[in-house]
PDB file of N, CA and C in Angstrom:
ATOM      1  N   UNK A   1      10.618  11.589  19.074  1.00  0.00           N
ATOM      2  CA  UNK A   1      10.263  12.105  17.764  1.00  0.00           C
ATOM      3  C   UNK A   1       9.047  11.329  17.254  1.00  0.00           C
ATOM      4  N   UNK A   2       8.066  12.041  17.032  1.00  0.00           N
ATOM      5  CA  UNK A   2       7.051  11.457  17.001  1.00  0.00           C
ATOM      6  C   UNK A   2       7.086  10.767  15.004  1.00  0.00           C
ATOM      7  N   UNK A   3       6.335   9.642  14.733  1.00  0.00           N
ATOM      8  CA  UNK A   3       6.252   9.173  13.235  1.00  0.00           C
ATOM      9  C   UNK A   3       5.002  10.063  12.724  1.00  0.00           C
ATOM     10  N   UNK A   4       5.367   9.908  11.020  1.00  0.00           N
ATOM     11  CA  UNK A   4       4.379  10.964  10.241  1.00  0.00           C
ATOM     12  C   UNK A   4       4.146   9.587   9.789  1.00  0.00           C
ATOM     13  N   UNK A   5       3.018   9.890   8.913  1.00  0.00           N
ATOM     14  CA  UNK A   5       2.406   9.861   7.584  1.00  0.00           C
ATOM     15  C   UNK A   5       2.474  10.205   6.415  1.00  0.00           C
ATOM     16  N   UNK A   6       3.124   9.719   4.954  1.00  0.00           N
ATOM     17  CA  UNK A   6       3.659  10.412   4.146  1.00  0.00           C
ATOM     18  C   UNK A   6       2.511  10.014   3.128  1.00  0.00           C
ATOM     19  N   UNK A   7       2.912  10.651   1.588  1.00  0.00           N
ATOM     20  CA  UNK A   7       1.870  10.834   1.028  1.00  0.00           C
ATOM     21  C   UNK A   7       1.330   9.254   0.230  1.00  0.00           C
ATOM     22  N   UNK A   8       2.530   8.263   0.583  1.00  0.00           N
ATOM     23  CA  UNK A   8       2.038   6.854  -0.392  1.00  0.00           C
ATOM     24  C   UNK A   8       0.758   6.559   0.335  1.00  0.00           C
ATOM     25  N   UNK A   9       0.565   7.082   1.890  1.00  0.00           N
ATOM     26  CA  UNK A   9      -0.390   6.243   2.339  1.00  0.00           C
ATOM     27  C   UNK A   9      -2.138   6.390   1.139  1.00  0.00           C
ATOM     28  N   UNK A  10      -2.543   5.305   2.021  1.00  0.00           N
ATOM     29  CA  UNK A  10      -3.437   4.232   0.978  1.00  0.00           C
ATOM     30  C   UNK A  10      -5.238   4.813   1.648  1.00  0.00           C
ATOM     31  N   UNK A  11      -4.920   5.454   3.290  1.00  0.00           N
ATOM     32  CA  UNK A  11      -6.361   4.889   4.414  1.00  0.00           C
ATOM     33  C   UNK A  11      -6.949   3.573   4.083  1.00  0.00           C
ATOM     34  N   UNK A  12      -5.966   3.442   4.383  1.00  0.00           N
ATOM     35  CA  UNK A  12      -6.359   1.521   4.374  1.00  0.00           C
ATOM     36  C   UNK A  12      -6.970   1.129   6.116  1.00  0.00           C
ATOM     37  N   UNK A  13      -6.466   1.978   6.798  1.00  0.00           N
ATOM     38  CA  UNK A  13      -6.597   1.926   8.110  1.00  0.00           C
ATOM     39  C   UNK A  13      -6.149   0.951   9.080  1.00  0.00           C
ATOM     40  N   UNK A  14      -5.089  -0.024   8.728  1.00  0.00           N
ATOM     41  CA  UNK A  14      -4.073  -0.886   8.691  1.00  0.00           C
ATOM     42  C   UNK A  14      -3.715  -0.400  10.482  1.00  0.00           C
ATOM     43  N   UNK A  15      -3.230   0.736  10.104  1.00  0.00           N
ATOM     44  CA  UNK A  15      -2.499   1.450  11.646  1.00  0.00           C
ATOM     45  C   UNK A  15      -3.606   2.142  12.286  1.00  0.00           C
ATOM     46  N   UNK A  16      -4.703   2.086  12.210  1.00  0.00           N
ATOM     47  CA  UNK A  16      -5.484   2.664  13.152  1.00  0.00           C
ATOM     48  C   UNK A  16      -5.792   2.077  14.465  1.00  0.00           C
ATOM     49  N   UNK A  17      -5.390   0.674  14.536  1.00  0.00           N
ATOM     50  CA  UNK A  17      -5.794  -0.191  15.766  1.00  0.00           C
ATOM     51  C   UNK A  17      -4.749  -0.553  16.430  1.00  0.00           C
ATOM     52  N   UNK A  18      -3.503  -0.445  15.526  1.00  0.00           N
ATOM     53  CA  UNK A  18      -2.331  -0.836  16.277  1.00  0.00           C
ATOM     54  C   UNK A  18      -1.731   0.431  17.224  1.00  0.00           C
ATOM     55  N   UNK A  19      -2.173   1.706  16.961  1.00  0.00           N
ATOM     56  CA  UNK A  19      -1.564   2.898  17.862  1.00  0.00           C
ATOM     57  C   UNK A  19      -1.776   2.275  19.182  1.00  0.00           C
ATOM     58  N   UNK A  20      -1.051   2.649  20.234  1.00  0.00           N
ATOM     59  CA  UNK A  20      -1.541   1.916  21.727  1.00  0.00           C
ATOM     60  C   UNK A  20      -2.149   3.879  22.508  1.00  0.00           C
ATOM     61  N   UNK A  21      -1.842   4.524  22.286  1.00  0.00           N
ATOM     62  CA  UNK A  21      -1.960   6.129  22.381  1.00  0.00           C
ATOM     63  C   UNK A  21      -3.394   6.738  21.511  1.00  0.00           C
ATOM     64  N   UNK A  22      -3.898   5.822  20.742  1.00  0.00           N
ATOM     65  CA  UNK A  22      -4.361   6.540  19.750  1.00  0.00           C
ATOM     66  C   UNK A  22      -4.499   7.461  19.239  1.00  0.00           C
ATOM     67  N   UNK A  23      -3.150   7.981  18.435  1.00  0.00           N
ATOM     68  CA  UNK A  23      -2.591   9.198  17.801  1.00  0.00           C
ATOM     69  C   UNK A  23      -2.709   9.162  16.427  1.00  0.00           C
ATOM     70  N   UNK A  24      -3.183   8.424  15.992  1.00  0.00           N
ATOM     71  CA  UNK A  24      -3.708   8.130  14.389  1.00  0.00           C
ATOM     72  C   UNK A  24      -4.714   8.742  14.088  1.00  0.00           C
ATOM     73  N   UNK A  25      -5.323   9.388  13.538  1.00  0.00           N
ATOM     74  CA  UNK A  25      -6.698   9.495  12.983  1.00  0.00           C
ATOM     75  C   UNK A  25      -6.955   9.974  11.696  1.00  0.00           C
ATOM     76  N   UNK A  26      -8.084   9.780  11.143  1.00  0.00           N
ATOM     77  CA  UNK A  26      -8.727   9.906   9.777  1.00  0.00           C
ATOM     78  C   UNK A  26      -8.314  11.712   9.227  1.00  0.00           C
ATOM     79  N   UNK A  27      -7.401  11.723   8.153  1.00  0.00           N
ATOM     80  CA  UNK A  27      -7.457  12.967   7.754  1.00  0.00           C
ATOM     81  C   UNK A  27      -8.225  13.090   5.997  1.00  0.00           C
ATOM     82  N   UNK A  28      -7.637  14.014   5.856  1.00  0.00           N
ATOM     83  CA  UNK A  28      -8.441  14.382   4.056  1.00  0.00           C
ATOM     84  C   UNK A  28      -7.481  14.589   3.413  1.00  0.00           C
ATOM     85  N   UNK A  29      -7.004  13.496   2.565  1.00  0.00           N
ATOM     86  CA  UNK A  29      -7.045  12.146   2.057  1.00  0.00           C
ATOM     87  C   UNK A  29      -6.560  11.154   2.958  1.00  0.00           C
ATOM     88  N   UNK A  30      -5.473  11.590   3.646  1.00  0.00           N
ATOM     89  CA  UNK A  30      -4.982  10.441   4.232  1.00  0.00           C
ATOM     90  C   UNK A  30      -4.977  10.503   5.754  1.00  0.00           C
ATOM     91  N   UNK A  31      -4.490   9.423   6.342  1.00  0.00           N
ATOM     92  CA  UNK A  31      -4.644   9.673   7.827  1.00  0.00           C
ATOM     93  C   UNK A  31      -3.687  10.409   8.746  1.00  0.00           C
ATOM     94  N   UNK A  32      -3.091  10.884   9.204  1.00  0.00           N
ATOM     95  CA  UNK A  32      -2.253  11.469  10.181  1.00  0.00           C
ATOM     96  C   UNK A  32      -2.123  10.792  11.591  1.00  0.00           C
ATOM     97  N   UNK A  33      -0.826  11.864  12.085  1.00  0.00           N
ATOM     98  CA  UNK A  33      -0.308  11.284  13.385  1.00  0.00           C
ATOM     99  C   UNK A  33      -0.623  12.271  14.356  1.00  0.00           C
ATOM    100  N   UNK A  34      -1.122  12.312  15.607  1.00  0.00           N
ATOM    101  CA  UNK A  34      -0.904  13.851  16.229  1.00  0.00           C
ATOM    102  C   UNK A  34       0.502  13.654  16.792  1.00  0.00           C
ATOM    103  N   UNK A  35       1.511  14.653  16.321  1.00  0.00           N
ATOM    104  CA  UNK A  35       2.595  14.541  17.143  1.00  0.00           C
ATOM    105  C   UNK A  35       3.001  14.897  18.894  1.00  0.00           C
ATOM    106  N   UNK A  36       2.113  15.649  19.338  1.00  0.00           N
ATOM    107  CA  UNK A  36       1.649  15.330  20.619  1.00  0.00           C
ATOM    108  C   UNK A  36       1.399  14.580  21.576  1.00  0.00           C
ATOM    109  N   UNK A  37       0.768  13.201  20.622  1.00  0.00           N
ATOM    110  CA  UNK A  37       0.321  12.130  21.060  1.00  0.00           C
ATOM    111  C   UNK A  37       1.318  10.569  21.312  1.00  0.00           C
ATOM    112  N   UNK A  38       1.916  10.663  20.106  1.00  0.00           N
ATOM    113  CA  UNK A  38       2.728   9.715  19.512  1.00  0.00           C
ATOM    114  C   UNK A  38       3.792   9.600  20.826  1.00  0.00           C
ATOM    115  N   UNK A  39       3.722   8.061  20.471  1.00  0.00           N
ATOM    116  CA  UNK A  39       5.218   8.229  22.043  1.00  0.00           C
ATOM    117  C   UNK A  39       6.350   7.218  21.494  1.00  0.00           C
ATOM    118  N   UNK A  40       6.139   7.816  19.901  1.00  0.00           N
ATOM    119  CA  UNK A  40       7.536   6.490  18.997  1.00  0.00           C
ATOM    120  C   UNK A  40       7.682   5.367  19.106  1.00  0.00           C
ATOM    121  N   UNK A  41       6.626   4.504  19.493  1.00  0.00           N
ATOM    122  CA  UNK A  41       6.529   3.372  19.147  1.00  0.00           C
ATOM    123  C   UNK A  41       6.908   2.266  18.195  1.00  0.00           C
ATOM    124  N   UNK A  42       6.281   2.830  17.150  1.00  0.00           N
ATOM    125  CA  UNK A  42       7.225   2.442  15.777  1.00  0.00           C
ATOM    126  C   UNK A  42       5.909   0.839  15.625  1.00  0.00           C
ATOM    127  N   UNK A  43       5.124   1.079  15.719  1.00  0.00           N
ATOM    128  CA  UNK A  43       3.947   0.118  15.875  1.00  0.00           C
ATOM    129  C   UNK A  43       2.659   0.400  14.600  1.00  0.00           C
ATOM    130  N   UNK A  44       2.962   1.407  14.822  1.00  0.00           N
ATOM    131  CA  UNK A  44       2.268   1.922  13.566  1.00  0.00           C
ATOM    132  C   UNK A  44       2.850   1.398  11.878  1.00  0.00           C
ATOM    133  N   UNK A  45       3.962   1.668  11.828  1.00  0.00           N
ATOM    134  CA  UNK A  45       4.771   1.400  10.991  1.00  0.00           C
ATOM    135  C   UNK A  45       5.089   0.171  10.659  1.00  0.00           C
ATOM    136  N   UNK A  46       5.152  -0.762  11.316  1.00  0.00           N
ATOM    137  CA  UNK A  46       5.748  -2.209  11.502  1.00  0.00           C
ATOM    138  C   UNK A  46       4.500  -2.547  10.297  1.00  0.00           C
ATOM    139  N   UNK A  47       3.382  -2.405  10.261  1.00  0.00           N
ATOM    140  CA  UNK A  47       1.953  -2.412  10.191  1.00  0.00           C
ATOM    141  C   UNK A  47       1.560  -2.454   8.353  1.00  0.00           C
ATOM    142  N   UNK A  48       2.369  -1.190   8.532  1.00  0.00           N
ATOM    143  CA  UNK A  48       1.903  -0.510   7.413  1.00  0.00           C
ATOM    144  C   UNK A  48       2.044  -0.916   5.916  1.00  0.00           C
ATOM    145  N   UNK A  49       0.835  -1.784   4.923  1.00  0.00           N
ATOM    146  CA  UNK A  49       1.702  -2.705   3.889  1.00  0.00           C
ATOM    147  C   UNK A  49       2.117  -1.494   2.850  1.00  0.00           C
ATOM    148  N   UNK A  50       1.971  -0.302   2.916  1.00  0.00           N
ATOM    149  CA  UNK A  50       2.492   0.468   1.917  1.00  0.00           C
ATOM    150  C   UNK A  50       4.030   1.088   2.587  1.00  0.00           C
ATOM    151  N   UNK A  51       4.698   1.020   3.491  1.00  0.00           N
ATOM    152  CA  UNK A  51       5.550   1.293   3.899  1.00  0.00           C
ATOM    153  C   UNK A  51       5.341   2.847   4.271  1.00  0.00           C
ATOM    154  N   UNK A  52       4.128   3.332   4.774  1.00  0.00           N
ATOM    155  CA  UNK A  52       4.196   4.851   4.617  1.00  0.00           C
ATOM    156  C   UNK A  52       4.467   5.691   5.680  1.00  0.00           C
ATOM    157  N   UNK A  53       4.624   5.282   6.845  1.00  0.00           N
ATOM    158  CA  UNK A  53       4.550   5.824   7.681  1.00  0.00           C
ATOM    159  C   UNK A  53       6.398   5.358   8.504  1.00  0.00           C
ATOM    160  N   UNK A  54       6.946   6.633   8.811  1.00  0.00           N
ATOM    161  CA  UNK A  54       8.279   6.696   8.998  1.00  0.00           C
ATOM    162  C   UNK A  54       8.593   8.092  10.661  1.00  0.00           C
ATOM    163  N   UNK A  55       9.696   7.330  10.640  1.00  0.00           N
ATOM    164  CA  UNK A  55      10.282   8.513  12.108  1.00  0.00           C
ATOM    165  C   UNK A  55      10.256   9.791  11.461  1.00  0.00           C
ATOM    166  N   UNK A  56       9.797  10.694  12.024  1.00  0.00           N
ATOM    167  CA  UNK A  56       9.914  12.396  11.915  1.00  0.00           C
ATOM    168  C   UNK A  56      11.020  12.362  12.093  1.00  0.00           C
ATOM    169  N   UNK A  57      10.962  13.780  11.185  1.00  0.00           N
ATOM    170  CA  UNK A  57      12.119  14.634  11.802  1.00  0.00           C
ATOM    171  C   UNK A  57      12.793  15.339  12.733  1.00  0.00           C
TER     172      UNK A  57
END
């Protein structure tokens, strides 16, 4: 199950370096996950000082 991006995020870009897949990228406003990409790591998240990013559904 791949992790989202919810709306507290900040684009602080915090999790952009920690993806090991790089499934993160720059959206409008905030950044996104490709769920395609994502292989649940949970690395992204660990990361994140706004707490925004969580396991999908």
């Amino acid at each position: 199950m791949a992790y989202v991006i919810g709306d507290d995020c900040t684009a602080c870009g915090t999790c952009l370096p920690e993806c090991p897949v790089e499934a993160i990228s720059e959206g409008d406003p905030i950044y996104v996950i490709d769920p395609d990409t994502c292989t649940d790591c949970g690395a992204c998240a660990e990361v994140c000082p706004v707490e925004a990013i969580s396991p999908g559904d």
